[in-house]
N, C-alpha and C. Protein backbone atom coordinates (compact mmCIF):
# COMPACT_ATOMS: atom_id res chain seq x y z
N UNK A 1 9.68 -21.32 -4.01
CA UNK A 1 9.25 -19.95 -4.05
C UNK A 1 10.46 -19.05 -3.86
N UNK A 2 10.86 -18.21 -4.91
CA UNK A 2 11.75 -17.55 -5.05
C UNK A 2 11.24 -16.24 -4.03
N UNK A 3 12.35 -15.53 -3.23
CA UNK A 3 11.68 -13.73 -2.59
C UNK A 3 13.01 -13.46 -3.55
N UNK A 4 13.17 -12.36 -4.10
CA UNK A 4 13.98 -11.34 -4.07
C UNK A 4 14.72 -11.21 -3.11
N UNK A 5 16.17 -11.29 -3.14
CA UNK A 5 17.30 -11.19 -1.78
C UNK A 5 17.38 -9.49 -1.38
N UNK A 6 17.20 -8.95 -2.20
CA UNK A 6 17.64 -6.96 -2.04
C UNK A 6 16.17 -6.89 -1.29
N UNK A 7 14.96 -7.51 -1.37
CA UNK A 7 13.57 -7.16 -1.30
C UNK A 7 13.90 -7.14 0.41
N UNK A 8 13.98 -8.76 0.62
CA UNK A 8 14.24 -9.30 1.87
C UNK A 8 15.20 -8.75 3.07
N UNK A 9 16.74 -8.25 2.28
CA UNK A 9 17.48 -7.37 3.10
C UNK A 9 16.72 -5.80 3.64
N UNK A 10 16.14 -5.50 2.36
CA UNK A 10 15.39 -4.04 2.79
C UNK A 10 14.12 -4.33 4.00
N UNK A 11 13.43 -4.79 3.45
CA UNK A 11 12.96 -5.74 5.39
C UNK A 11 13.17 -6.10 6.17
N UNK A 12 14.36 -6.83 6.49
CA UNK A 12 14.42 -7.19 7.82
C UNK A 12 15.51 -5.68 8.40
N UNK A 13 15.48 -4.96 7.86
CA UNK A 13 16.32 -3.27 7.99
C UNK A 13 15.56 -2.30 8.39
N UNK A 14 13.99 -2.49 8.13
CA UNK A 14 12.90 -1.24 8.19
C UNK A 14 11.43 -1.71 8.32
N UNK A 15 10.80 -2.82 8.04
CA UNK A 15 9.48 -3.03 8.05
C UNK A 15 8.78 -3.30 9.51
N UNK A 16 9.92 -3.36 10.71
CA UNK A 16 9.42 -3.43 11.88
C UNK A 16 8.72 -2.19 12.81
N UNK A 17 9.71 -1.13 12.25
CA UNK A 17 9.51 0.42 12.35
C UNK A 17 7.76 0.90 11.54
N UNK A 18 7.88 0.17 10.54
CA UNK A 18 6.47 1.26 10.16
C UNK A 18 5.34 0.19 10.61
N UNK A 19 5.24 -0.99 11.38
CA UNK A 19 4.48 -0.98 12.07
C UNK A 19 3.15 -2.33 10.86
N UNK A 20 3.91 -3.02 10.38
CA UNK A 20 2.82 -4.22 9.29
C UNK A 20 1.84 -5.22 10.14
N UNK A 21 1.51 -5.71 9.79
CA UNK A 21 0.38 -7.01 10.17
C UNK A 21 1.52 -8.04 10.45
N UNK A 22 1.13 -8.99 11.38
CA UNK A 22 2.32 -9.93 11.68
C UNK A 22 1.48 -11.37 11.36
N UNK A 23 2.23 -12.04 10.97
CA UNK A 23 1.92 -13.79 10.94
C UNK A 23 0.39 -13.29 10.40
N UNK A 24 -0.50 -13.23 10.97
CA UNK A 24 -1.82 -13.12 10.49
C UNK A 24 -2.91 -11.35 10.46
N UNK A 25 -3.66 -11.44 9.79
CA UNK A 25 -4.34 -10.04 9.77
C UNK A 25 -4.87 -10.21 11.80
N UNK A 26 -5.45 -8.82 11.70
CA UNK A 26 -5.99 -8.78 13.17
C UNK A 26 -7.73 -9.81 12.84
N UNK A 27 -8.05 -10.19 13.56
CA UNK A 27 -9.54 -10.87 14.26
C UNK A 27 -10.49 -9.92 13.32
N UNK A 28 -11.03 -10.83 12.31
CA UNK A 28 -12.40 -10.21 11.24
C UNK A 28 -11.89 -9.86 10.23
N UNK A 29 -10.34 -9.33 9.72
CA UNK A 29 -10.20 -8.84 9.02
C UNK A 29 -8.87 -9.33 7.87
N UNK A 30 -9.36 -10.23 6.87
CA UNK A 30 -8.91 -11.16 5.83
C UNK A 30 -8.24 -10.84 4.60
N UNK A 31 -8.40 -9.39 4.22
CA UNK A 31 -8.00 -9.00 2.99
C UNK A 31 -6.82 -9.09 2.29
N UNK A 32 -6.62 -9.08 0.98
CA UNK A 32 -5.34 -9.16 0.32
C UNK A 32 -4.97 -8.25 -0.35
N UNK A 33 -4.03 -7.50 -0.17
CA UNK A 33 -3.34 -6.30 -0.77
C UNK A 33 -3.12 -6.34 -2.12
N UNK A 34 -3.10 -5.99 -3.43
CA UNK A 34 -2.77 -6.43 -4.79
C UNK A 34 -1.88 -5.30 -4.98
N UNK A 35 -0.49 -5.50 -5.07
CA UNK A 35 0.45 -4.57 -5.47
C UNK A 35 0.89 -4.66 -6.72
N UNK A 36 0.58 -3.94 -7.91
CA UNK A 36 0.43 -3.52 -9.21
C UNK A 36 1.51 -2.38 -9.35
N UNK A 37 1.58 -1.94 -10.71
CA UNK A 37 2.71 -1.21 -11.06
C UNK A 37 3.65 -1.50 -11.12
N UNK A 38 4.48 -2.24 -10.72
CA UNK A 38 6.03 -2.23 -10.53
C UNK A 38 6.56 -3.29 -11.84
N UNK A 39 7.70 -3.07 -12.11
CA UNK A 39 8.25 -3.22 -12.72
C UNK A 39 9.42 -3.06 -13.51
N UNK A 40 9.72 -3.23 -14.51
CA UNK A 40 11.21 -2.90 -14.47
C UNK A 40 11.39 -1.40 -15.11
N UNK A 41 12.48 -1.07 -14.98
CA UNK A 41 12.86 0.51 -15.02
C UNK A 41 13.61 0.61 -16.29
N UNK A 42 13.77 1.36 -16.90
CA UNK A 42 14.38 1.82 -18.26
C UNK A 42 15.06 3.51 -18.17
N UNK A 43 16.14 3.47 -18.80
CA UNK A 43 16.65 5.18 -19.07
C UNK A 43 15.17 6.04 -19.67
N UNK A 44 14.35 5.38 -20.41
CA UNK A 44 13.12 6.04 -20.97
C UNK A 44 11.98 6.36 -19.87
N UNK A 45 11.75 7.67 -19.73
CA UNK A 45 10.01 7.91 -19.15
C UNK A 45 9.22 7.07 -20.18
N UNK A 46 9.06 7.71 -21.40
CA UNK A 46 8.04 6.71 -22.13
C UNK A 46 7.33 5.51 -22.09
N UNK A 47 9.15 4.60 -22.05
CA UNK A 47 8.94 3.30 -21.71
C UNK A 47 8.07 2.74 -20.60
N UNK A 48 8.71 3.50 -19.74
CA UNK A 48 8.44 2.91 -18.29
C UNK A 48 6.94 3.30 -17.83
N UNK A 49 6.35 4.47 -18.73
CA UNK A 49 5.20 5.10 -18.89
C UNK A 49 3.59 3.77 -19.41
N UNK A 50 4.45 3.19 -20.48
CA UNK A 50 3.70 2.44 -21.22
C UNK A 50 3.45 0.93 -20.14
N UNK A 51 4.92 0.83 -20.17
CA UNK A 51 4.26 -0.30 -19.47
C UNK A 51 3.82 -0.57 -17.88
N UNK A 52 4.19 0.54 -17.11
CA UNK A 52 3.25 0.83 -15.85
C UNK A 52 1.42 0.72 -16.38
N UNK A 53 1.37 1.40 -17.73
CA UNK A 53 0.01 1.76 -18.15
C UNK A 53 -0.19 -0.23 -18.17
N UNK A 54 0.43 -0.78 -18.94
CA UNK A 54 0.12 -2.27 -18.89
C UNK A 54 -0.14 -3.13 -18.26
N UNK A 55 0.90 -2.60 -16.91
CA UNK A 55 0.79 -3.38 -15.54
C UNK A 55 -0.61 -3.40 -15.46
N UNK A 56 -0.74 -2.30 -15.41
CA UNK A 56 -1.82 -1.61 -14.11
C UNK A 56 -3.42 -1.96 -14.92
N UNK A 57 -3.58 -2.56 -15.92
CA UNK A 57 -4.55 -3.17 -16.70
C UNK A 57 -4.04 -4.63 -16.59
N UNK A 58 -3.23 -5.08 -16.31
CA UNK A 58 -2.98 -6.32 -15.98
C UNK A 58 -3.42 -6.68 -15.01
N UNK A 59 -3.05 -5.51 -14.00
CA UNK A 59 -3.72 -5.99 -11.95
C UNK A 59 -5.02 -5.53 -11.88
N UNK A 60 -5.42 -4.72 -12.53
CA UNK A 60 -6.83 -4.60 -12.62
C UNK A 60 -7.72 -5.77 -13.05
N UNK A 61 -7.44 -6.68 -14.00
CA UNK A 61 -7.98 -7.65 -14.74
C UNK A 61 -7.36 -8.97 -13.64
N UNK A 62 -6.73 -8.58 -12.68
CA UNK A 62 -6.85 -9.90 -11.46
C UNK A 62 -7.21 -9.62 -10.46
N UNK A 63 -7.49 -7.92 -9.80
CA UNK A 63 -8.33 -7.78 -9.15
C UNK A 63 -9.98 -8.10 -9.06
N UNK A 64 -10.47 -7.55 -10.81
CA UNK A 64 -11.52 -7.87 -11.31
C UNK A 64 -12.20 -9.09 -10.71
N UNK A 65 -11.26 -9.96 -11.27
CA UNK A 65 -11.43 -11.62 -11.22
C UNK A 65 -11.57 -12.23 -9.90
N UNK A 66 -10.70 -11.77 -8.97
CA UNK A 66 -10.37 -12.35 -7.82
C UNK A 66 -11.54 -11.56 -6.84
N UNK A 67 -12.22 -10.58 -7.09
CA UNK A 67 -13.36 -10.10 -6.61
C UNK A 67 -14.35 -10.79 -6.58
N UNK A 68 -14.62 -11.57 -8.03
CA UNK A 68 -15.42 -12.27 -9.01
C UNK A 68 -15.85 -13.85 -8.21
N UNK A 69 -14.34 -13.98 -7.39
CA UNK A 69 -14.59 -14.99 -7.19
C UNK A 69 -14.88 -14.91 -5.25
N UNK A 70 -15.24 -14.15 -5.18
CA UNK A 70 -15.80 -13.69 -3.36
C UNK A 70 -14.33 -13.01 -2.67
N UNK A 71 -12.81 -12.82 -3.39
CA UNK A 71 -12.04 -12.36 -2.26
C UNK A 71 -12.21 -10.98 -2.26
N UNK A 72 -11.94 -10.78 -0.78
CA UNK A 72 -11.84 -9.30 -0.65
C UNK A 72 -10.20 -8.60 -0.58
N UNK A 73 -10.20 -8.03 -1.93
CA UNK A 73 -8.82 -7.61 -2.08
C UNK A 73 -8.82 -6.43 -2.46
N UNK A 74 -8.02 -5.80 -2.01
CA UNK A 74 -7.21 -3.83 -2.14
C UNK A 74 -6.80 -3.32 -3.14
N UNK A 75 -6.43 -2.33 -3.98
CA UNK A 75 -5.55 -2.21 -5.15
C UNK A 75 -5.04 -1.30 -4.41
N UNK A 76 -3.89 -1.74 -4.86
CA UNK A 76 -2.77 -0.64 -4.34
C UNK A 76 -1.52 -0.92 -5.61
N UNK A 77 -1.32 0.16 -6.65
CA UNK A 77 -1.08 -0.04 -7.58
C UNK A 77 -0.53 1.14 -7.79
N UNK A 78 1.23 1.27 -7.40
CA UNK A 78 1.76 2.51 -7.72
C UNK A 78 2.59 2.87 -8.69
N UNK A 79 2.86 3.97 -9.01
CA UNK A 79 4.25 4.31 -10.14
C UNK A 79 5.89 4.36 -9.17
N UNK A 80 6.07 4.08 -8.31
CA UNK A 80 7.02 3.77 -7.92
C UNK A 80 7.92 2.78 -8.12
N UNK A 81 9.05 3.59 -8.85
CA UNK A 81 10.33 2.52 -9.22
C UNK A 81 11.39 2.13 -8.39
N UNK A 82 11.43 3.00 -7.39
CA UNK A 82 12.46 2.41 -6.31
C UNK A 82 12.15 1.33 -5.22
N UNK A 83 12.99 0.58 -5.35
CA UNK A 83 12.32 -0.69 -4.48
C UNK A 83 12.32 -0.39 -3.10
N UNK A 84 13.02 0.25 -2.75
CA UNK A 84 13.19 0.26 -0.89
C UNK A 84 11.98 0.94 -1.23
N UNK A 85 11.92 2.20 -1.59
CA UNK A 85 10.77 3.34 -1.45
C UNK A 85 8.80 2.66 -1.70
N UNK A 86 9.65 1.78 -2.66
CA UNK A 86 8.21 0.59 -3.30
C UNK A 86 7.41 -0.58 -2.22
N UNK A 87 8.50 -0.68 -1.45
CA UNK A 87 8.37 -1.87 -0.18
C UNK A 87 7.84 -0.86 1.07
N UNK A 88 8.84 0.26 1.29
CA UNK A 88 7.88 1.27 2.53
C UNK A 88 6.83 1.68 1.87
N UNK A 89 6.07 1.90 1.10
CA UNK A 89 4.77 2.36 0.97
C UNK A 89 4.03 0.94 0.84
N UNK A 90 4.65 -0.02 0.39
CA UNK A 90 3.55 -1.44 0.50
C UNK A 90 3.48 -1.32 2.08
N UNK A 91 4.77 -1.33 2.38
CA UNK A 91 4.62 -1.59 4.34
C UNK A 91 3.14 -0.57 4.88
N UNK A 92 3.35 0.59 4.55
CA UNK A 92 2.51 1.17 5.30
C UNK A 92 1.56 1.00 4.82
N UNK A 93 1.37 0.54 3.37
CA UNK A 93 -0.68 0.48 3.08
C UNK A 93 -1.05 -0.74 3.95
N UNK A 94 -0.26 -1.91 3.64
CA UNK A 94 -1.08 -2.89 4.55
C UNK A 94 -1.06 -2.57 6.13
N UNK A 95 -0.42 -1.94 6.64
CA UNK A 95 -0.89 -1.58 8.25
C UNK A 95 -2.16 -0.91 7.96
N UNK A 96 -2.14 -0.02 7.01
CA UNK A 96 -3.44 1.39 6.79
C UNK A 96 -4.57 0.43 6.26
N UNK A 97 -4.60 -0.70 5.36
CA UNK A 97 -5.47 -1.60 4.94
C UNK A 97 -6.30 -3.02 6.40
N UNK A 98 -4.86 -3.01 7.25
CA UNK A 98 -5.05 -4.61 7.76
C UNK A 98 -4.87 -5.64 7.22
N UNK A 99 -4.39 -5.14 5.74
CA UNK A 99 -4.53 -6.72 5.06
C UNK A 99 -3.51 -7.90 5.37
N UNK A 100 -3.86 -9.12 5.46
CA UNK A 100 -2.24 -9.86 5.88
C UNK A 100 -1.69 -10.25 4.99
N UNK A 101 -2.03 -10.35 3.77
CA UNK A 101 -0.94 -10.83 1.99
C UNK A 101 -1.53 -10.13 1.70
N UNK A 102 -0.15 -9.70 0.78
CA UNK A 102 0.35 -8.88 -0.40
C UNK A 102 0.79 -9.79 -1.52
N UNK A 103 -0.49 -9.65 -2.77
CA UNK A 103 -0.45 -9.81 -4.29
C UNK A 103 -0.18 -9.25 -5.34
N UNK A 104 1.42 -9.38 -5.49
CA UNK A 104 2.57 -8.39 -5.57
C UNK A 104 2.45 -8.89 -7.59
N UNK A 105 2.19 -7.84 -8.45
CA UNK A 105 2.68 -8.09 -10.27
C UNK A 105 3.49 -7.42 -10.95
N UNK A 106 4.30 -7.79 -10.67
CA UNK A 106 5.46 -7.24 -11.64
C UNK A 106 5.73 -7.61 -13.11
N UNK A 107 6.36 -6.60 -13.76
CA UNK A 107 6.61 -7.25 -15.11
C UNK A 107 7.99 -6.93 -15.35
N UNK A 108 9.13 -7.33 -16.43
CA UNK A 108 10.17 -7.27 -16.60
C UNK A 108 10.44 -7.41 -17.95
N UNK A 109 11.54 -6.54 -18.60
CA UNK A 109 11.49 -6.64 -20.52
C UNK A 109 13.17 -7.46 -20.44
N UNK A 110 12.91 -8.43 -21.17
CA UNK A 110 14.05 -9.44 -21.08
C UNK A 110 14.72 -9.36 -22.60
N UNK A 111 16.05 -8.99 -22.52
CA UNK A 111 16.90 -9.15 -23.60
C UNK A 111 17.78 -10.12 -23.76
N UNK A 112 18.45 -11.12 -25.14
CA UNK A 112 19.37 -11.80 -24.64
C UNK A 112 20.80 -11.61 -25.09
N UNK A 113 21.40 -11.96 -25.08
CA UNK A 113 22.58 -12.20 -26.10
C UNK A 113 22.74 -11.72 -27.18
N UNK A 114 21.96 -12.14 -27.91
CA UNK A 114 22.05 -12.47 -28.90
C UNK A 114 21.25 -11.27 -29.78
N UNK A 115 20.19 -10.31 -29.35
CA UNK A 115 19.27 -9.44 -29.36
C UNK A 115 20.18 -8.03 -29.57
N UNK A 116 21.42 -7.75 -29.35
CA UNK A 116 22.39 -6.79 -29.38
C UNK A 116 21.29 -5.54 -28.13
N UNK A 117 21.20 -6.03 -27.06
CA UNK A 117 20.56 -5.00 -25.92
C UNK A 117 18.75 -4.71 -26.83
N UNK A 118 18.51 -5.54 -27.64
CA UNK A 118 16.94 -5.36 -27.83
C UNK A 118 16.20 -6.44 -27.17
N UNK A 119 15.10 -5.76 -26.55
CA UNK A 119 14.15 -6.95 -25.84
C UNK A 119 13.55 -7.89 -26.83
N UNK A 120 13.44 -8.73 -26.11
CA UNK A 120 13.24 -9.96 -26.63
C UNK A 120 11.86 -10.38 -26.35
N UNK A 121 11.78 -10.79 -25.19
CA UNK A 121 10.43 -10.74 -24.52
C UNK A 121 10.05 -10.40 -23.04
N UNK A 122 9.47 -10.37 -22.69
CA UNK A 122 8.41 -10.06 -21.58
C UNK A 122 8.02 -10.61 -20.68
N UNK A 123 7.68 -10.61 -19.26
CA UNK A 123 6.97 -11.87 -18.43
C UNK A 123 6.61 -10.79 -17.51
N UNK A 124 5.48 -11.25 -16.89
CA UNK A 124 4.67 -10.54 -15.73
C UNK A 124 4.79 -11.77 -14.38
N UNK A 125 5.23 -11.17 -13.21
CA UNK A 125 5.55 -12.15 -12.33
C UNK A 125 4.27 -11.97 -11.12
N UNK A 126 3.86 -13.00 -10.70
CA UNK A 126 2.49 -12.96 -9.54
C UNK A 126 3.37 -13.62 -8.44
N UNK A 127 3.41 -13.08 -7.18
CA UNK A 127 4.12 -13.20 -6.11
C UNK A 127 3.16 -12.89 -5.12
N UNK A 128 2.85 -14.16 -4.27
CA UNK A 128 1.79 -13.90 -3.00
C UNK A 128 2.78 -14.13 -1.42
N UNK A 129 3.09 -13.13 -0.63
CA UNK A 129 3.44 -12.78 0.00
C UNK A 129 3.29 -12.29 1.86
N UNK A 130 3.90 -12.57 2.52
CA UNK A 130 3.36 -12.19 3.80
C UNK A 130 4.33 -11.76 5.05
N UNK A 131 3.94 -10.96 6.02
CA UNK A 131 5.08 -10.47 6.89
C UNK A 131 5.27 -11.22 7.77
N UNK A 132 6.30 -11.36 8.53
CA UNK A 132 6.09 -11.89 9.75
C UNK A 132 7.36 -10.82 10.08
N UNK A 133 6.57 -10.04 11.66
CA UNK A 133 7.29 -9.03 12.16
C UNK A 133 8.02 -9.59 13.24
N UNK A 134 9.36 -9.09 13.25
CA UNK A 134 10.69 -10.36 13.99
C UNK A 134 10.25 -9.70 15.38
N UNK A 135 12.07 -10.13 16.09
CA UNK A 135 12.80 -9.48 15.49
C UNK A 135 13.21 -10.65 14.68
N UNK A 136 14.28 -11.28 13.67
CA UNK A 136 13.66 -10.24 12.56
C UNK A 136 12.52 -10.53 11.66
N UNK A 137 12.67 -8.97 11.28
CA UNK A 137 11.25 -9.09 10.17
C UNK A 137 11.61 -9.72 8.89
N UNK A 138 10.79 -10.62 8.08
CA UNK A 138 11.13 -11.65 7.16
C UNK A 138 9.97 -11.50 6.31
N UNK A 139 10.20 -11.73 5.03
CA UNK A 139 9.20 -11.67 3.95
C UNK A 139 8.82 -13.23 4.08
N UNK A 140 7.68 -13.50 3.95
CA UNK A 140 7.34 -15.35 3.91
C UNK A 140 6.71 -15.67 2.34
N UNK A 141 7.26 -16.25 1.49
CA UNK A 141 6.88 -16.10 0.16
C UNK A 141 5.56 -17.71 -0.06
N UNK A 142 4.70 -17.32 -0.18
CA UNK A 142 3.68 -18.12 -0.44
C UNK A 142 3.64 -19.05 -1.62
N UNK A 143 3.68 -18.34 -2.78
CA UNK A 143 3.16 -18.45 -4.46
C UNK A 143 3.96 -17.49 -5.10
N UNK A 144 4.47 -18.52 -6.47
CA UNK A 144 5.29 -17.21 -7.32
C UNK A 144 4.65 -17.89 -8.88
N UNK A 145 4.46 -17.11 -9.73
CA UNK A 145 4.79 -17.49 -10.97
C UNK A 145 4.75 -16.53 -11.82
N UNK A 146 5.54 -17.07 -12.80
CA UNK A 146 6.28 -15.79 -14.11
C UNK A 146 5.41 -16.34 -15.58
N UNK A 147 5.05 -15.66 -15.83
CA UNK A 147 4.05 -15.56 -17.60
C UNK A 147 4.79 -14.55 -18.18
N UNK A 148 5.22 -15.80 -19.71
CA UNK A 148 6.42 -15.29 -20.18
C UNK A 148 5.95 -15.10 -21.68
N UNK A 149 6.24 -14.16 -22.66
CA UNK A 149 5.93 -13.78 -23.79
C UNK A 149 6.51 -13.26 -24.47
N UNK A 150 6.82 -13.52 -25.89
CA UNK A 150 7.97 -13.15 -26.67
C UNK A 150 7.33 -11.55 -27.14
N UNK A 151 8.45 -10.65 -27.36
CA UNK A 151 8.01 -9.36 -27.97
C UNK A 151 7.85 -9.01 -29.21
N UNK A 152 6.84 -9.83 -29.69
CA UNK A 152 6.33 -9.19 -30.98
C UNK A 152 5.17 -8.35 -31.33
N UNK A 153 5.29 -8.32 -32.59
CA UNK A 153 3.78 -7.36 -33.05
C UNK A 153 2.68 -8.16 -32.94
N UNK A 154 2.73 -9.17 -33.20
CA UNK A 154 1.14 -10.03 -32.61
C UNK A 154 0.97 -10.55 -31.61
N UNK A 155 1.97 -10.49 -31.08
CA UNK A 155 1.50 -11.27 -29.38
C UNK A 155 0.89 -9.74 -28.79
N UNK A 156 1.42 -8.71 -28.64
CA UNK A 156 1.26 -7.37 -28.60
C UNK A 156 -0.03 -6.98 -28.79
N UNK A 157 -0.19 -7.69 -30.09
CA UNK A 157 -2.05 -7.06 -30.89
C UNK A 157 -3.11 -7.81 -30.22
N UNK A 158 -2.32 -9.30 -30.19
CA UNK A 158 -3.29 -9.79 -29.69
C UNK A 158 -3.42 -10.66 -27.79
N UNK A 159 -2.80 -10.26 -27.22
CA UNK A 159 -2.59 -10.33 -25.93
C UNK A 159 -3.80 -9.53 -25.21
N UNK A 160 -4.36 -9.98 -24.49
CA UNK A 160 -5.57 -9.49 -23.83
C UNK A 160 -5.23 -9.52 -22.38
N UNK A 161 -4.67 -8.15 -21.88
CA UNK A 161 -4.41 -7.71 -20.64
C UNK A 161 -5.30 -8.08 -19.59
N UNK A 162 -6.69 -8.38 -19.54
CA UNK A 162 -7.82 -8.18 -18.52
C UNK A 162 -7.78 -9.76 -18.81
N UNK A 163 -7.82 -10.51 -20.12
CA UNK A 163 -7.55 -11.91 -19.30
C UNK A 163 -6.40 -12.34 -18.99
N UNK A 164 -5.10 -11.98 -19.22
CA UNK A 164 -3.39 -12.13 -18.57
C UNK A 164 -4.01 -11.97 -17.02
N UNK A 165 -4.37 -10.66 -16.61
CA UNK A 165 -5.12 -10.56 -15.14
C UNK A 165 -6.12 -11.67 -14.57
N UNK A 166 -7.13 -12.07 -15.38
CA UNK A 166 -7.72 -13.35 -15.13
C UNK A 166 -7.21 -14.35 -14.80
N UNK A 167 -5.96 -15.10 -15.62
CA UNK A 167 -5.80 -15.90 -15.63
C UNK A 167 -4.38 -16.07 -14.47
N UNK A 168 -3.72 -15.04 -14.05
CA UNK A 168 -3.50 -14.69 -12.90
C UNK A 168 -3.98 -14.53 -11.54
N UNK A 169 -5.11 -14.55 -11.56
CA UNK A 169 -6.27 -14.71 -10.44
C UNK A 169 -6.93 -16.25 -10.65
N UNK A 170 -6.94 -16.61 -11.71
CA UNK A 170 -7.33 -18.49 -11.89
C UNK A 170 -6.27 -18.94 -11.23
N UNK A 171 -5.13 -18.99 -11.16
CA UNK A 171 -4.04 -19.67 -10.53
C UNK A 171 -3.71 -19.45 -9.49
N UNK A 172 -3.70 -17.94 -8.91
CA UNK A 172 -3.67 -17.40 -7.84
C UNK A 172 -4.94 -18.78 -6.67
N UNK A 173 -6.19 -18.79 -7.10
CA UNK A 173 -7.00 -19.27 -7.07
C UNK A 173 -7.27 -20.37 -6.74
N UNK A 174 -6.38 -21.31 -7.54
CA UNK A 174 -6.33 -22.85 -7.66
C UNK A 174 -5.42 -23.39 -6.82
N UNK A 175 -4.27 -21.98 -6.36
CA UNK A 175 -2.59 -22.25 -5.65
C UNK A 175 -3.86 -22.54 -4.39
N UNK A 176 -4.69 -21.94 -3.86
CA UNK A 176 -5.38 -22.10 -2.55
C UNK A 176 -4.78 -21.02 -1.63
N UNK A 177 -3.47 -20.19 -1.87
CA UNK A 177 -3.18 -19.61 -0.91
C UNK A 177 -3.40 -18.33 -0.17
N UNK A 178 -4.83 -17.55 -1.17
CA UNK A 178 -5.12 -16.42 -0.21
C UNK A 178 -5.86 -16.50 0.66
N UNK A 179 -6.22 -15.93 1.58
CA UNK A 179 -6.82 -16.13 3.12
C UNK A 179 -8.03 -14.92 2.91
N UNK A 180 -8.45 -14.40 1.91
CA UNK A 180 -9.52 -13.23 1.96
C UNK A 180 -10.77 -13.77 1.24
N UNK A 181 -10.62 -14.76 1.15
CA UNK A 181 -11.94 -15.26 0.86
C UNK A 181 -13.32 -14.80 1.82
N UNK A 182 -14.32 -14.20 0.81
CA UNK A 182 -15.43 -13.86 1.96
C UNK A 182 -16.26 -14.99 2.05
N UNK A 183 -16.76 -15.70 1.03
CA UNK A 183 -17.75 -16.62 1.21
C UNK A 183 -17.56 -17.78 1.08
């Protein structure tokens, strides 16, 4: 399970201060945070416009699901591109929620070499996540996986966002690792 190293430095620097859920939620209360929106950043509003709009029908379609299947989970699904700024507002919803994991989807537009700076393709990353408040404070990475897709006009046409979200919540699901199960 990969964390992000910049993610991890910006935590153990500030997440003790705003006060998160530690090792486990408090007594009764199980929920899982779904952090949506984020993703990668571009010189373009447009860009970054469109595919926030994508995310955020992506985490909807694994909230959907993961509801579907008895957990009790949060949306918390912002337009925030700065990561420190992206991590203090996750920090403070889950204190404001209780929830103890955070079901973090990101997406990223991948160019190669060879592409002369044109994207190539695409992947949406599912990252299940948890605090443990130090000293120090440490991200504990549960579950990761990346769904990867080349950028064309038919994967595009025919890519179905609400099941990409499904099938992100099937695995999420099968990993065993959220704790908000109600029934």
């Amino acid at each position: 399970m990969r964390i992000r190293q910049a993610f991890v430095l910006f935590v153990l620097g500030t997440a003790a201060a705003v006060g998160v859920c530690a090792d486990s939620p408090p007594p009764g209360v199980r929920c899982t945070l779904v952090m949506g929106g984020g993703g990668v950043v571009t010189p373009d509003s447009d860009v970054n416009s469109r595919w926030f709009a994508i995310n955020r029908a992506v985490s909807n379609g694994a909230i959907a699901a993961l509801k579907s299947k008895g957990y009790d989970v949060r949306e918390f699904i912002v337009e925030i591109q700065d990561a420190n700024r992206r991590f203090a507002a996750m920090a403070r919803e889950l204190d404001l929620q209780k929830c103890g994991q955070v079901l973090q989807i990101t997406n990223n537009l991948i160019g190669d070499s060879n592409s002369d700076g044109r994207v190539s393709s695409f992947t949406f990353s599912a990252s299940v996540i948890h605090l443990v408040v130090g000293p120090p404070t440490t991200v504990v990475g549960e579950y990761e996986k990346t769904y990867t897709y080349p950028l064309t006009k038919e994967v595009m046409e025919t890519l179905s966002l609400s099941e990409l979200g499904g099938t992100i919540a099937a695995d999420v699901d099968a990993a065993k690792v959220l704790k908000s199960r109600t029934g």
